[in-house]
Protein backbone atom coordinates (compact mmCIF):
# COMPACT_ATOMS: atom_id res chain seq x y z
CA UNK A 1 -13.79 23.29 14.21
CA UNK A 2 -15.94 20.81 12.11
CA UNK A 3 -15.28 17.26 12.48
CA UNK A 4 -13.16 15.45 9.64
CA UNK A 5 -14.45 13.53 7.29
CA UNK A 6 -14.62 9.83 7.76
CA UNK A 7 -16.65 8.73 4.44
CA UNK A 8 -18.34 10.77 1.25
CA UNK A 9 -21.84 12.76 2.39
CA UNK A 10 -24.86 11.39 1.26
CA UNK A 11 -25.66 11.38 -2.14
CA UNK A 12 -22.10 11.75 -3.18
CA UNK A 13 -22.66 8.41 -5.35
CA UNK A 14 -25.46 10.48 -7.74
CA UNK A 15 -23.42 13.79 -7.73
CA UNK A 16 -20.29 12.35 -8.57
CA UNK A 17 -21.54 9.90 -11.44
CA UNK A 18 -23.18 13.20 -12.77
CA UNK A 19 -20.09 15.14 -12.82
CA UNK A 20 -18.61 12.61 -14.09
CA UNK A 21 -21.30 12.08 -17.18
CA UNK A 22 -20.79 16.02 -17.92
CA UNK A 23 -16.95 15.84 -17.99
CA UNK A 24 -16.69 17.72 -14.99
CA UNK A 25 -15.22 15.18 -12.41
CA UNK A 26 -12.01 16.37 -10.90
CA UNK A 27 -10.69 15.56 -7.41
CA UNK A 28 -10.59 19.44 -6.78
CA UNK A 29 -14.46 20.05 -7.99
CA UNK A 30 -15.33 16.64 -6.83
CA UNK A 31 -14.36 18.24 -2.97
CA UNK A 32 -15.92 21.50 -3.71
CA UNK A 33 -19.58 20.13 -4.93
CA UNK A 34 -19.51 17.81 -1.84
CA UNK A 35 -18.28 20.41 0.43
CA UNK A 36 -14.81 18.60 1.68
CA UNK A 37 -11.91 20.25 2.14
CA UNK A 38 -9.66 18.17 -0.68
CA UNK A 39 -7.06 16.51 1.37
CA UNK A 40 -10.02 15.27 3.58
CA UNK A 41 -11.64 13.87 -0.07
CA UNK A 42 -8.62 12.05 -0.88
CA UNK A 43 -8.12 10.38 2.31
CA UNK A 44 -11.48 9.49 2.31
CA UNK A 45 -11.50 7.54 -1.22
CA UNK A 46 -8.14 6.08 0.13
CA UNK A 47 -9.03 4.49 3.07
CA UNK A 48 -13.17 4.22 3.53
CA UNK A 49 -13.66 1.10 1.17
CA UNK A 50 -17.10 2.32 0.19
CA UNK A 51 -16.62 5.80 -0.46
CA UNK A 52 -13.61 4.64 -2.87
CA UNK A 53 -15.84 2.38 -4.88
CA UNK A 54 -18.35 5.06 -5.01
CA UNK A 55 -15.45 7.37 -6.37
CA UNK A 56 -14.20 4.27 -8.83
CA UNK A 57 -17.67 3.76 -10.21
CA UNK A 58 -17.86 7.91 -11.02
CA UNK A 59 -14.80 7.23 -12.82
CA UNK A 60 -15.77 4.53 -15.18
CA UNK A 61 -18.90 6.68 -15.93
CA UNK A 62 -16.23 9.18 -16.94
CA UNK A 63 -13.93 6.82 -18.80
CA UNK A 64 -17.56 4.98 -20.71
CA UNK A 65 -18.39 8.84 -21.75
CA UNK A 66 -14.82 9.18 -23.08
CA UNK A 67 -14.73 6.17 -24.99
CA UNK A 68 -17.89 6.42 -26.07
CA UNK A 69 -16.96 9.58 -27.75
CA UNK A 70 -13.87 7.98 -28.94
CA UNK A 71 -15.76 5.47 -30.64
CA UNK A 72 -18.18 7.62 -32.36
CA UNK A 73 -14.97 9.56 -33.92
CA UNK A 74 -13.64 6.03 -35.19
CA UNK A 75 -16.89 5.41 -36.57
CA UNK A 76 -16.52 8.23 -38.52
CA UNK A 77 -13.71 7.40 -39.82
CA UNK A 78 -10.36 9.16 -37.92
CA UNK A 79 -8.05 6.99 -38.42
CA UNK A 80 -6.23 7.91 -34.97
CA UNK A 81 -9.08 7.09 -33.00
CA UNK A 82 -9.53 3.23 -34.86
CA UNK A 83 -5.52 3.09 -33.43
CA UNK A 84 -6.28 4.24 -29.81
CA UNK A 85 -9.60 2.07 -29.92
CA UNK A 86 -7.82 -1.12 -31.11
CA UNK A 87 -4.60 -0.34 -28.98
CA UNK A 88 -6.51 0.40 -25.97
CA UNK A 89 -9.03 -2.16 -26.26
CA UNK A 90 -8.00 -4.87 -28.11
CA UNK A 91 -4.17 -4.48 -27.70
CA UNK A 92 -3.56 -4.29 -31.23
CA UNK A 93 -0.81 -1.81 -32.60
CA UNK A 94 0.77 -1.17 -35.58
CA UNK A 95 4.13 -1.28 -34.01
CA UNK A 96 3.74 -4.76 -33.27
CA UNK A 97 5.61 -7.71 -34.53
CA UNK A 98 4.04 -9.67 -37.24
CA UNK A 99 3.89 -13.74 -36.98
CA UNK A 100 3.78 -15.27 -33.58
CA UNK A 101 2.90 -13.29 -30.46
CA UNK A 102 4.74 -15.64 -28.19
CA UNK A 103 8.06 -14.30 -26.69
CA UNK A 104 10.51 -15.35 -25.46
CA UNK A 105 11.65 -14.93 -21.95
CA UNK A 106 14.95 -15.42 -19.83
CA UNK A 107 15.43 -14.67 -16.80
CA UNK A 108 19.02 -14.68 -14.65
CA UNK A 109 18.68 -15.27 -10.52
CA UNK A 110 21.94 -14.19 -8.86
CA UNK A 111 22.59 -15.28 -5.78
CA UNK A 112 22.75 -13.20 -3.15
CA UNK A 113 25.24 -10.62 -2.16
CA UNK A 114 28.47 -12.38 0.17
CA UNK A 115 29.31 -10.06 3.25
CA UNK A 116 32.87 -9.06 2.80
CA UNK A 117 34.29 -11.80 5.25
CA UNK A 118 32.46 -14.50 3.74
CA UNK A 119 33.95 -13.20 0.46
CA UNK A 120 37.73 -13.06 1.53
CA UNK A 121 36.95 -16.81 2.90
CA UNK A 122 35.55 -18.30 -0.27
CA UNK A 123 38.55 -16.09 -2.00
CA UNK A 124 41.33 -17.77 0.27
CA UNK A 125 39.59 -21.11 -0.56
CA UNK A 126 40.29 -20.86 -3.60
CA UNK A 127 43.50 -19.52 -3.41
CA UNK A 128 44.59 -22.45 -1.42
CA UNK A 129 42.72 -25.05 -4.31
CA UNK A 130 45.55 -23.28 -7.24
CA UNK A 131 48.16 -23.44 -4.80
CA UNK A 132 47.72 -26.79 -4.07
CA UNK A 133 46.64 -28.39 -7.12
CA UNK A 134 49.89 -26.62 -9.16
CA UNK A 135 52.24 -28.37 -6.75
């Protein structure tokens, strides 16, 4: 039986950023082209720290290439690409509200939860505090 994996082969950086410039980079054909079983490839990228940037870097190749070809169909004037561009890149939608882009937040802290004895106490308390006071 063949030894896990511990990081990517060598030369997995070129292969992958090649895949990745053809549109062919998938976890699945990743493991295949560098001869890792796939659960082996995943736990690799997850916990070797170079072998996950390695895998990272293949996948901004990919996402430049898709971009790229986004761009070129905004350029050419689809309309739905110039949204997904400016969304995606500039955060700019249409859905937006105009005027300021300051909002307004509020946030509520409870306190925490009472255990049920504490709870009948600080209930009695009070109890006692209308009884009391109506005397």
């Amino acid at each position: 039986m063949a030894r896990p994996f511990e990081k990517l082969p060598a030369g997995a950086k070129n292969h992958l950023e090649a895949m990745a410039a053809n549109g062919l980079l998938s976890e699945s054909a990743a493991a295949t082209a560098l001869g890792m079983p796939l659960d082996q490839l995943r736990k690799v990228i997850t916990e070797h720290k170079p072998s996950k940037e390695i895998w990272e870097n293949a996948l901004a190749v990919e996402r430049d290439q898709l971009l790229s070809a986004l761009y070129a169909r905004a350029m050419e004037g689809d309309t739905k690409a110039n949204q997904t561009l400016l969304a995606v890149r500039h955060g700019m939608s249409e859905k937006q509200p105009r005027g300021s882009s300051e909002r307004v937040s509020v946030v509520f802290n409870l306190p925490a939860a009472l255990d049920p004895a504490e709870y009948m106490k600080a209930v009695r308390v009070e109890q006692e505090k209308l009884t009391n006071g109506s005397e």
